[in-house]
Protein backbone atom coordinates (compact mmCIF):
# COMPACT_ATOMS: atom_id res chain seq x y z
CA UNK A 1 90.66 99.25 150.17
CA UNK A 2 93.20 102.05 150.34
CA UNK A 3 96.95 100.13 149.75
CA UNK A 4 99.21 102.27 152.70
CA UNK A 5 96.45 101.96 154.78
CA UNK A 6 98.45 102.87 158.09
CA UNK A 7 101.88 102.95 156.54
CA UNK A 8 104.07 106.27 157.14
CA UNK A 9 106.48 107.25 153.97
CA UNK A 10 109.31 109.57 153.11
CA UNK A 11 109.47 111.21 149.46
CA UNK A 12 112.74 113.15 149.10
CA UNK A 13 112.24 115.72 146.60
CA UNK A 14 108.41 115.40 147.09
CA UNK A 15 107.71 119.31 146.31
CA UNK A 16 107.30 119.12 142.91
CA UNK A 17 107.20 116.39 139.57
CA UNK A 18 107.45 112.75 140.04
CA UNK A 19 107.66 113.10 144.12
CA UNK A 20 104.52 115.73 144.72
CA UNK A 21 102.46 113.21 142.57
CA UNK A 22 103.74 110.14 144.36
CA UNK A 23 103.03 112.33 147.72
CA UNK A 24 99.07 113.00 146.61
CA UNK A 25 98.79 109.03 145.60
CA UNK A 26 100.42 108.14 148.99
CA UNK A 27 98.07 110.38 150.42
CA UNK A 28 94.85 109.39 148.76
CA UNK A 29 95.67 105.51 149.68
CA UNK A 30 95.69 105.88 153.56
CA UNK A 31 99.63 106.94 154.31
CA UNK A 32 100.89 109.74 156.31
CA UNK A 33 103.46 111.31 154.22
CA UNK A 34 106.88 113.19 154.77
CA UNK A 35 108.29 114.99 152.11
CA UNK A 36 111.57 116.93 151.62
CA UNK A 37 112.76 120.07 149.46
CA UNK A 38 115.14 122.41 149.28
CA UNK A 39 112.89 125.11 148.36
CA UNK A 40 110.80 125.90 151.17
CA UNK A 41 107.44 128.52 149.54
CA UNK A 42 107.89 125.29 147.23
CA UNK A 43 107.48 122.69 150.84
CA UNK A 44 105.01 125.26 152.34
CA UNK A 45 102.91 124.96 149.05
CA UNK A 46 102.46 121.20 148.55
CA UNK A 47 102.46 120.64 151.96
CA UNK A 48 99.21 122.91 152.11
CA UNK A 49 97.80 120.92 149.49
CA UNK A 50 98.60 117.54 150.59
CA UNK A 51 96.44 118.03 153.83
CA UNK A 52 96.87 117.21 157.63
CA UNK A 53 98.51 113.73 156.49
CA UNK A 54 101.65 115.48 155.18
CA UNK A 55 104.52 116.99 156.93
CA UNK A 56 107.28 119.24 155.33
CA UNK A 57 110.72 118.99 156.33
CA UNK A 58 113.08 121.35 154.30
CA UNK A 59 116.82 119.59 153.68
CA UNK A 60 119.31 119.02 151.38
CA UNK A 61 119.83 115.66 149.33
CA UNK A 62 123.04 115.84 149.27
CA UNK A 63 124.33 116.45 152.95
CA UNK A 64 123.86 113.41 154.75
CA UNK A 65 123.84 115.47 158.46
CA UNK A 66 120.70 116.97 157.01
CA UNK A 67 119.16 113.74 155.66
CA UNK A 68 119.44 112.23 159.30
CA UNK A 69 117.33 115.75 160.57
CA UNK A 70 114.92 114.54 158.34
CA UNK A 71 114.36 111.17 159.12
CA UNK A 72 114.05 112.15 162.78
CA UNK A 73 111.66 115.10 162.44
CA UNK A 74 109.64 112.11 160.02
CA UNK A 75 109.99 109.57 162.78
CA UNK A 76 109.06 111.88 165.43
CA UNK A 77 105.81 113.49 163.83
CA UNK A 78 104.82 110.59 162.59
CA UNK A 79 106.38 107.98 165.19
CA UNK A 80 107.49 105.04 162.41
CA UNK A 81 108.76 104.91 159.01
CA UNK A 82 107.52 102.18 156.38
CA UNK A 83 108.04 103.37 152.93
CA UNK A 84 111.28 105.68 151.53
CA UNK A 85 111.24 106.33 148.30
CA UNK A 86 114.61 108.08 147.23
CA UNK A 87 113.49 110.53 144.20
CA UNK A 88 115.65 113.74 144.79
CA UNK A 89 117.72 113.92 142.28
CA UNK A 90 119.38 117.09 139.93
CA UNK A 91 119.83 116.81 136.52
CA UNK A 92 123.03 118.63 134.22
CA UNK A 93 124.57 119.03 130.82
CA UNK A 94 128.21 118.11 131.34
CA UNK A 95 129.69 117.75 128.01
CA UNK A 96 132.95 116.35 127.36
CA UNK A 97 135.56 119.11 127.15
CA UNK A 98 133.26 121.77 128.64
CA UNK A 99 132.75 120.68 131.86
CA UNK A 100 133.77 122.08 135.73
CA UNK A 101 134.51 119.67 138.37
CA UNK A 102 131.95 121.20 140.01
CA UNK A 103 129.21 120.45 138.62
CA UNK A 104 130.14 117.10 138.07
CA UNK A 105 130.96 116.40 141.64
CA UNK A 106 126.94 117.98 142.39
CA UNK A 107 125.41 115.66 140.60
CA UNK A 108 126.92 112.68 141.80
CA UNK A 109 126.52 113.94 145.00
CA UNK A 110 123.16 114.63 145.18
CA UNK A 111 122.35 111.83 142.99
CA UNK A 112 124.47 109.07 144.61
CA UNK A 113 125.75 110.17 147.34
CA UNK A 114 122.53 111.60 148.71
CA UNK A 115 120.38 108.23 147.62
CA UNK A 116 122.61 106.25 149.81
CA UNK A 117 122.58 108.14 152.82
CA UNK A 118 118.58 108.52 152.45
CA UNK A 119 118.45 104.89 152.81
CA UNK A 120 120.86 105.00 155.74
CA UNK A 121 119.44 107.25 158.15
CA UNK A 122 115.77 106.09 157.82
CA UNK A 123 117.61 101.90 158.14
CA UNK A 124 116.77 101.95 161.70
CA UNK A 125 113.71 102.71 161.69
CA UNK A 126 112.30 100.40 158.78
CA UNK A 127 111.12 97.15 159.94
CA UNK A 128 109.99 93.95 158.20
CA UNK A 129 107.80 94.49 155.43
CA UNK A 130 108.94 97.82 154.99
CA UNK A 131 109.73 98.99 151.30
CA UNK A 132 112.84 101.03 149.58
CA UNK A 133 112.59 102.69 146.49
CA UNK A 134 115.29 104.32 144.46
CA UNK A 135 114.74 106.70 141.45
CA UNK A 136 116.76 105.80 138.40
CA UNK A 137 116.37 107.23 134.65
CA UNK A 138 116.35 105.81 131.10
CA UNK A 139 119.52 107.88 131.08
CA UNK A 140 121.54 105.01 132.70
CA UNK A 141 121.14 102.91 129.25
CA UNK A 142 120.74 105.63 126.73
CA UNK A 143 123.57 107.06 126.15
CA UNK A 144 122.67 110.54 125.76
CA UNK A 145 124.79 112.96 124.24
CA UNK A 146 126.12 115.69 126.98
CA UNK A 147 125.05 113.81 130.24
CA UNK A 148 127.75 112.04 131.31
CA UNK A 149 127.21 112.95 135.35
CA UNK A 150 123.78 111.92 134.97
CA UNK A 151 124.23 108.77 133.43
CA UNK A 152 126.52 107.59 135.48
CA UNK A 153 125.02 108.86 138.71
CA UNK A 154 121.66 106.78 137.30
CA UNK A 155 123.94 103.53 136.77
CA UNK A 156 125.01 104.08 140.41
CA UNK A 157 121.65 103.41 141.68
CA UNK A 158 120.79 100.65 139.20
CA UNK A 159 123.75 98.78 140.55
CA UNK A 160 123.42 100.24 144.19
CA UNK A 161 119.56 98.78 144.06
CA UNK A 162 120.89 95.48 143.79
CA UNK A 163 123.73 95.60 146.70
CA UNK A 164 121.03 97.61 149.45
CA UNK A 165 118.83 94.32 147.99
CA UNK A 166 121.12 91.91 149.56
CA UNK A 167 121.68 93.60 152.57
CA UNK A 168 118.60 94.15 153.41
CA UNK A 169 116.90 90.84 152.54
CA UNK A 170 117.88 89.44 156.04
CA UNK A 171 115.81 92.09 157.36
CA UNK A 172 112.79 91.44 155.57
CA UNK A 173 112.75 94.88 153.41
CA UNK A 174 112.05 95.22 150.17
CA UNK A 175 114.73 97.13 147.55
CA UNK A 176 113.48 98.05 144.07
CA UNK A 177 114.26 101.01 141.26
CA UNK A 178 111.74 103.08 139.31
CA UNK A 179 113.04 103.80 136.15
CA UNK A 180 111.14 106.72 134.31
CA UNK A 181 111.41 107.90 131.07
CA UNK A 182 110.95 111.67 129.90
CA UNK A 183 108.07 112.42 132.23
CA UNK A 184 106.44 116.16 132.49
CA UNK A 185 108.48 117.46 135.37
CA UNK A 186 110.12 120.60 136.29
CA UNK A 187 113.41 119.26 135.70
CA UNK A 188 113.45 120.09 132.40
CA UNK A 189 113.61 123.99 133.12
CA UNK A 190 110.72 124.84 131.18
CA UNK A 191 108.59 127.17 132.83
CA UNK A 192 105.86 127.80 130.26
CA UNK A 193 103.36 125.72 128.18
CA UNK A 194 104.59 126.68 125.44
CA UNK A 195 107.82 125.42 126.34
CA UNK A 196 106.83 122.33 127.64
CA UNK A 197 105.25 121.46 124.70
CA UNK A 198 107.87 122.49 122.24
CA UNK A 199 109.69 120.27 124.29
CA UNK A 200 107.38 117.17 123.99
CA UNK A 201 106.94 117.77 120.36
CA UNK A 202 110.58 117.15 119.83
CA UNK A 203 111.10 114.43 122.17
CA UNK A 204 107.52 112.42 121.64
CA UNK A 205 108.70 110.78 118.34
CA UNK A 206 111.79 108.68 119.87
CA UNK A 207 109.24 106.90 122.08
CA UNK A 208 107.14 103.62 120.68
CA UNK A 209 103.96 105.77 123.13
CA UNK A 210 104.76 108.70 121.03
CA UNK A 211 104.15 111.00 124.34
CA UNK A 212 105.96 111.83 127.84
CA UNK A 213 104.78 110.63 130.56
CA UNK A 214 102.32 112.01 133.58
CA UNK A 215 104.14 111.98 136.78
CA UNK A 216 100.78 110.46 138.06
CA UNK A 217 101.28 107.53 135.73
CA UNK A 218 105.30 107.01 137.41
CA UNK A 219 103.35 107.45 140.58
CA UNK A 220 101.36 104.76 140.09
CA UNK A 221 104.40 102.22 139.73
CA UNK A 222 105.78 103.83 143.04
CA UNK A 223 102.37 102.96 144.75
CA UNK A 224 102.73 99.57 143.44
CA UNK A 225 107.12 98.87 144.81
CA UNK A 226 105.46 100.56 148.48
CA UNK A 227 102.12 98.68 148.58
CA UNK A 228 101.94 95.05 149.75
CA UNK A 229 100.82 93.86 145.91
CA UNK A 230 104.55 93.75 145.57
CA UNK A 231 105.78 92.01 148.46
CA UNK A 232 107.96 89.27 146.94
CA UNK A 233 109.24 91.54 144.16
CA UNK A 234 113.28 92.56 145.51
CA UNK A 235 116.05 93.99 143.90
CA UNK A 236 114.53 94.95 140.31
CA UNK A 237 113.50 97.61 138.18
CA UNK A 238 110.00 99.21 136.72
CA UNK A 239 110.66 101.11 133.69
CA UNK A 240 108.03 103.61 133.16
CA UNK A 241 109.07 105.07 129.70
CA UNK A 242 106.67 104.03 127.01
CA UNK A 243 108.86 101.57 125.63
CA UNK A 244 111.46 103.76 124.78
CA UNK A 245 114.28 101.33 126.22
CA UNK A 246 112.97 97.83 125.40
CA UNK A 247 111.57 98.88 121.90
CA UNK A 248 113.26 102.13 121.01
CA UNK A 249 112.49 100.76 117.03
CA UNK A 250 109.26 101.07 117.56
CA UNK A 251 109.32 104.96 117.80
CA UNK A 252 107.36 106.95 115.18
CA UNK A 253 110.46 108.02 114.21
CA UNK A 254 111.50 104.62 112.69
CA UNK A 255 108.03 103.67 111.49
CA UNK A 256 107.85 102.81 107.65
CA UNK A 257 105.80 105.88 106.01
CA UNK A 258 102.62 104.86 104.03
């Protein structure tokens, strides 16, 4: 039995990673889906693949006026909205002493900012049962060296999660957090194999899994915070991150040598 059977649902940032997966699962369990992008060849492209259950609006995160376009051009191809799941998001290196106010101010706009006012303009047209899910990081906890915006901007939504939770329990919808660890997405900036790899090789031994994540695999604990299996679960997080939080001395890199 396919789990959104009926249900319509918004990705933001569903054009590519963690959201274009989620889209294709949403998809291939009986939603109609809605996804948003800046990049529009990038919209065009998934949209093409996702199939005549799929609609591409182009917007920004980060401007709530465009947000509210979005909803509505949702709401009006599709005619209801059940499932949001708030996963555009930019990532940074702000360092301490080498950072514009800029780029500081993007991040938490787009990542903050832009994840509250998702939520906001599609409130009116979520009903009881419907289901609200907010894209955090490891990043929040970890304390990585050189991410200060992002951090923070990641401990906004934990804590945000948790507030949207209580307003929204009167109403009968559902607020939770996915929490992903390094996952093989685009928003690393590597743009070959080679790279990518490189890039798992270096990170793959701080994780008890010893490997990055699909974005399928983060998907798959999206499907399960939109799907009915998780109707009495409210306010909490999935961490998807192979353990790298909850057991971080269990990575290879800690493991007595034989």
């Amino acid at each position: 039995m396919e789990r959104l059977n009926g249900k319509v649902a918004l990705i933001t940032g569903g054009n590519s990673g963690i959201g274009l997966a989620t889209a294709k699962l949403f998809v291939a369990e009986g939603a109609k889906v809605v996804i948003t992008g800046r990049n529009q060849a990038k919209l065009s492209a998934a949209a093409e693949e996702l199939g005549v259950n799929a609609f591409a609006v182009q917007m920004d995160a980060g401007d709530p006026a465009s947000m509210e376009k979005a909803v509505a051009a949702a709401v009006d191809k599709f005619g209801k909205l059940d499932v949001v799941f708030a996963n555009a998001g930019i990532a940074g290196h702000t360092p301490l002493g080498g950072t514009e106010l800029s780029a500081f101010e993007e991040i938490i706009k787009v990542n903050v900012t832009g994840v509250f006012f998702t939520v906001q303009a599609a409130l009116p047209h979520l009903k009881s049962g419907a289901s609200v899910i907010l894209n955090g990081s490891v990043l929040a906890s970890l304390g990585a060296s050189g991410y200060s915006a992002y951090a923070a901007s990641k401990g906004a939504v934990r804590s945000m999660v948790r507030v949207l939770a209580t307003e929204l329990s009167p109403h009968g919808i559902r607020v939770n957090t996915i929490v992903p660890g390094a996952t093989r997405t685009p928003i690393w900036g590597q743009s070959t194999p080679e790279g990518m790899s490189n890039l798992e090789n270096g990170l793959s031994p701080s994780i008890p899994l010893n490997r990055l994540a699909d974005p399928d695999e983060v998907a798959k604990a999206v499907l399960f915070l939109a799907s009915d299996d998780s109707s009495y679960i409210q306010g909490t997080e999935v961490v998807v991150d192979g353990g790298a939080t909850s057991s971080p001395a269990g990575a290879p890199i800690y493991r007595a040598k034989g």
